[in-house]
C-alpha atoms as a PDB file:
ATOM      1  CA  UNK A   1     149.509 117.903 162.440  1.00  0.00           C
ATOM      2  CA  UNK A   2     149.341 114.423 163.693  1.00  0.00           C
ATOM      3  CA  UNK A   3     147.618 111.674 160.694  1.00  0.00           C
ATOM      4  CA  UNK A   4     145.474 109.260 162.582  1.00  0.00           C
ATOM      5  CA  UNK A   5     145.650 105.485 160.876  1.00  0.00           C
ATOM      6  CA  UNK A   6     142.166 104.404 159.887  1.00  0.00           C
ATOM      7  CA  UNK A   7     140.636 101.208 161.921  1.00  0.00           C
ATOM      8  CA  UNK A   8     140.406  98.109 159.630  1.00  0.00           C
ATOM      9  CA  UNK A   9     136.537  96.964 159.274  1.00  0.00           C
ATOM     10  CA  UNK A  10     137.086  94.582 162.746  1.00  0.00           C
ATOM     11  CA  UNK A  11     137.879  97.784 164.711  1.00  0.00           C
ATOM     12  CA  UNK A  12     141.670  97.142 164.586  1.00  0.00           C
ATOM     13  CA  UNK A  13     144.406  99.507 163.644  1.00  0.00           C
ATOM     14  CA  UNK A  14     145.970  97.831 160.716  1.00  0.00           C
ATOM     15  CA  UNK A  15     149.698  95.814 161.711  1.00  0.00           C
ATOM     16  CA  UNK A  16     148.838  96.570 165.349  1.00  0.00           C
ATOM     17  CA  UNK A  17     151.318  94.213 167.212  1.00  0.00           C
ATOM     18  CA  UNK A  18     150.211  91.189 168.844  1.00  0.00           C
ATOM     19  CA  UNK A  19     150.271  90.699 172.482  1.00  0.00           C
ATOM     20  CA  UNK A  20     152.778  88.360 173.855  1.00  0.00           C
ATOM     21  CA  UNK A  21     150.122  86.178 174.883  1.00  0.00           C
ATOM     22  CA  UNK A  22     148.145  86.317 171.648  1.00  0.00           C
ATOM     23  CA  UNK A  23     151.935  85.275 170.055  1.00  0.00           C
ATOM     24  CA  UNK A  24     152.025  82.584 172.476  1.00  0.00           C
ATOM     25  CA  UNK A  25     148.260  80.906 171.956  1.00  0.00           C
ATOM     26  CA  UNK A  26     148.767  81.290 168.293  1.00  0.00           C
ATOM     27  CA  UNK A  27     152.032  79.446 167.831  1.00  0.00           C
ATOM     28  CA  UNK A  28     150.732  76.569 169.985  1.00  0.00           C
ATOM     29  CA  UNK A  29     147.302  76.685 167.877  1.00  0.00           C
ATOM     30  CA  UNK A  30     149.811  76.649 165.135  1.00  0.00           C
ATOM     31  CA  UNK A  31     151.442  73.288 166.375  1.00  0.00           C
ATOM     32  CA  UNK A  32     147.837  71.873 166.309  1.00  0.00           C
ATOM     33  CA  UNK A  33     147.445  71.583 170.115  1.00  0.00           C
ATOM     34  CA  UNK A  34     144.484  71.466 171.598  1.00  0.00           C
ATOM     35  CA  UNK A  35     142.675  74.057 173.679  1.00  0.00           C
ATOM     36  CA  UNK A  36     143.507  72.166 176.842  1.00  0.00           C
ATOM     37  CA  UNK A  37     146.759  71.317 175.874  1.00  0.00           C
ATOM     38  CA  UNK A  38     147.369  74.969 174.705  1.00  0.00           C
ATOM     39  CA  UNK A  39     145.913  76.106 178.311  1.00  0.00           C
ATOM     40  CA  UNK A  40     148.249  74.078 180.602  1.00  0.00           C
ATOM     41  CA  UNK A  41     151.000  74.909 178.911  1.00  0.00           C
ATOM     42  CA  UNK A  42     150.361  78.947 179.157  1.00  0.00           C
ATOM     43  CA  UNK A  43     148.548  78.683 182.478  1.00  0.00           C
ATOM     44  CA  UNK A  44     145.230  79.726 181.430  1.00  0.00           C
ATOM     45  CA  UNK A  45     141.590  78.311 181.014  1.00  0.00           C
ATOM     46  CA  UNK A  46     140.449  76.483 177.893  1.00  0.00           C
ATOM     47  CA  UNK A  47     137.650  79.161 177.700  1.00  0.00           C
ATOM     48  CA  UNK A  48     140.373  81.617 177.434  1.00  0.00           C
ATOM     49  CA  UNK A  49     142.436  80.148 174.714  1.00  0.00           C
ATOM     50  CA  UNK A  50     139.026  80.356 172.619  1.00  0.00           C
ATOM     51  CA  UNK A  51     138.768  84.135 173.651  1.00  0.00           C
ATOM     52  CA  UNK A  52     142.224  84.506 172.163  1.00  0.00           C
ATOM     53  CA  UNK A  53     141.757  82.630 169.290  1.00  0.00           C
ATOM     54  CA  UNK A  54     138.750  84.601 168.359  1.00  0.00           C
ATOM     55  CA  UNK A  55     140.515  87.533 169.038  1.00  0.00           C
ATOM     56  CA  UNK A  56     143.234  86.768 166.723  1.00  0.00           C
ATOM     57  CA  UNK A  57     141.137  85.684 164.053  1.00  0.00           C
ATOM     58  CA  UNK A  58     139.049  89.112 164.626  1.00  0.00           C
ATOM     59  CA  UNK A  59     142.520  91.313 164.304  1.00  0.00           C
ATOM     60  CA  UNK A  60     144.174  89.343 161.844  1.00  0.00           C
ATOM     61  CA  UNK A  61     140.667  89.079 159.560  1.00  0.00           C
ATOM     62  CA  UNK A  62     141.539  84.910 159.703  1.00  0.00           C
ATOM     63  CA  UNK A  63     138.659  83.332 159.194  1.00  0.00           C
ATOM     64  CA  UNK A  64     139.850  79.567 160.110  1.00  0.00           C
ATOM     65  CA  UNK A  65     142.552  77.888 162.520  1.00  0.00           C
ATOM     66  CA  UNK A  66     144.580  76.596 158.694  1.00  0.00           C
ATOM     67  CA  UNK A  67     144.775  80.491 158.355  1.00  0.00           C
ATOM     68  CA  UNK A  68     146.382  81.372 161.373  1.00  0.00           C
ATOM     69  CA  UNK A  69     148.785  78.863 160.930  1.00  0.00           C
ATOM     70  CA  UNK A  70     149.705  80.057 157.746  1.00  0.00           C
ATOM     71  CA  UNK A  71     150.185  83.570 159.034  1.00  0.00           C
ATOM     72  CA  UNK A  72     152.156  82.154 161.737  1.00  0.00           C
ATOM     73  CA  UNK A  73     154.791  80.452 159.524  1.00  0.00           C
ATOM     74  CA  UNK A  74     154.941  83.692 157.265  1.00  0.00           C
ATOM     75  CA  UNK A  75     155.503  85.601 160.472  1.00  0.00           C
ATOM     76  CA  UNK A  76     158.838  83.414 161.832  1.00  0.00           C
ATOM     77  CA  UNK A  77     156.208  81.642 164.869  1.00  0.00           C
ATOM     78  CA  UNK A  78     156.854  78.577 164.020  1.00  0.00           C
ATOM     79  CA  UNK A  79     159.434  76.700 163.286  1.00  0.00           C
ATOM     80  CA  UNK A  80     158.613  73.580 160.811  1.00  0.00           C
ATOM     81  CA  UNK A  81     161.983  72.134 161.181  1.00  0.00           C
ATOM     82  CA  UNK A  82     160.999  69.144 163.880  1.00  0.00           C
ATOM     83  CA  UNK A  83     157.885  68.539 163.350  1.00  0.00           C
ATOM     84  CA  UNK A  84     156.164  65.264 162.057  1.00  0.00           C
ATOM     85  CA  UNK A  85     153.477  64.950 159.961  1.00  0.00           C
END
């Protein structure tokens, strides 16, 4: 018999991986770029960095961008060594 994980209240499966995308959006949203800065540097549309970004904060049940970059930092996506305040 096969045990099917529950969905989390945003219609998630709970620790389902992130797409490399979503990895890559978040650790630049992380770094405090900018949408359009965020969407040159992946090759996408600004518009589509806020898709991800709500999409992350929908799977991850992050409510703000502070969030995210805390999860990011617990998670090894960003490295703090380097950067200035």
């Amino acid at each position: 018999m096969r045990l099917i994980q529950p969905a989390s209240p945003n219609g998630h499966a709970p620790n389902e991986p992130l797409t490399g995308r979503q990895k890559d959006v978040l650790a630049r949203l992380a770094r405090g770029l900018s949408n359009k800065e965020i969407a040159y540097e992946v090759h996408i549309t600004p518009k589509m960095v806020d898709h991800h970004r709500a999409t992350l904060m929908a799977r991850l049940d992050i409510h703000d961008v502070a969030g995210l970059t805390r999860y990011a930092v617990k998670n090894g996506m960003l490295n703090l060594e380097g950067l200035s305040a």
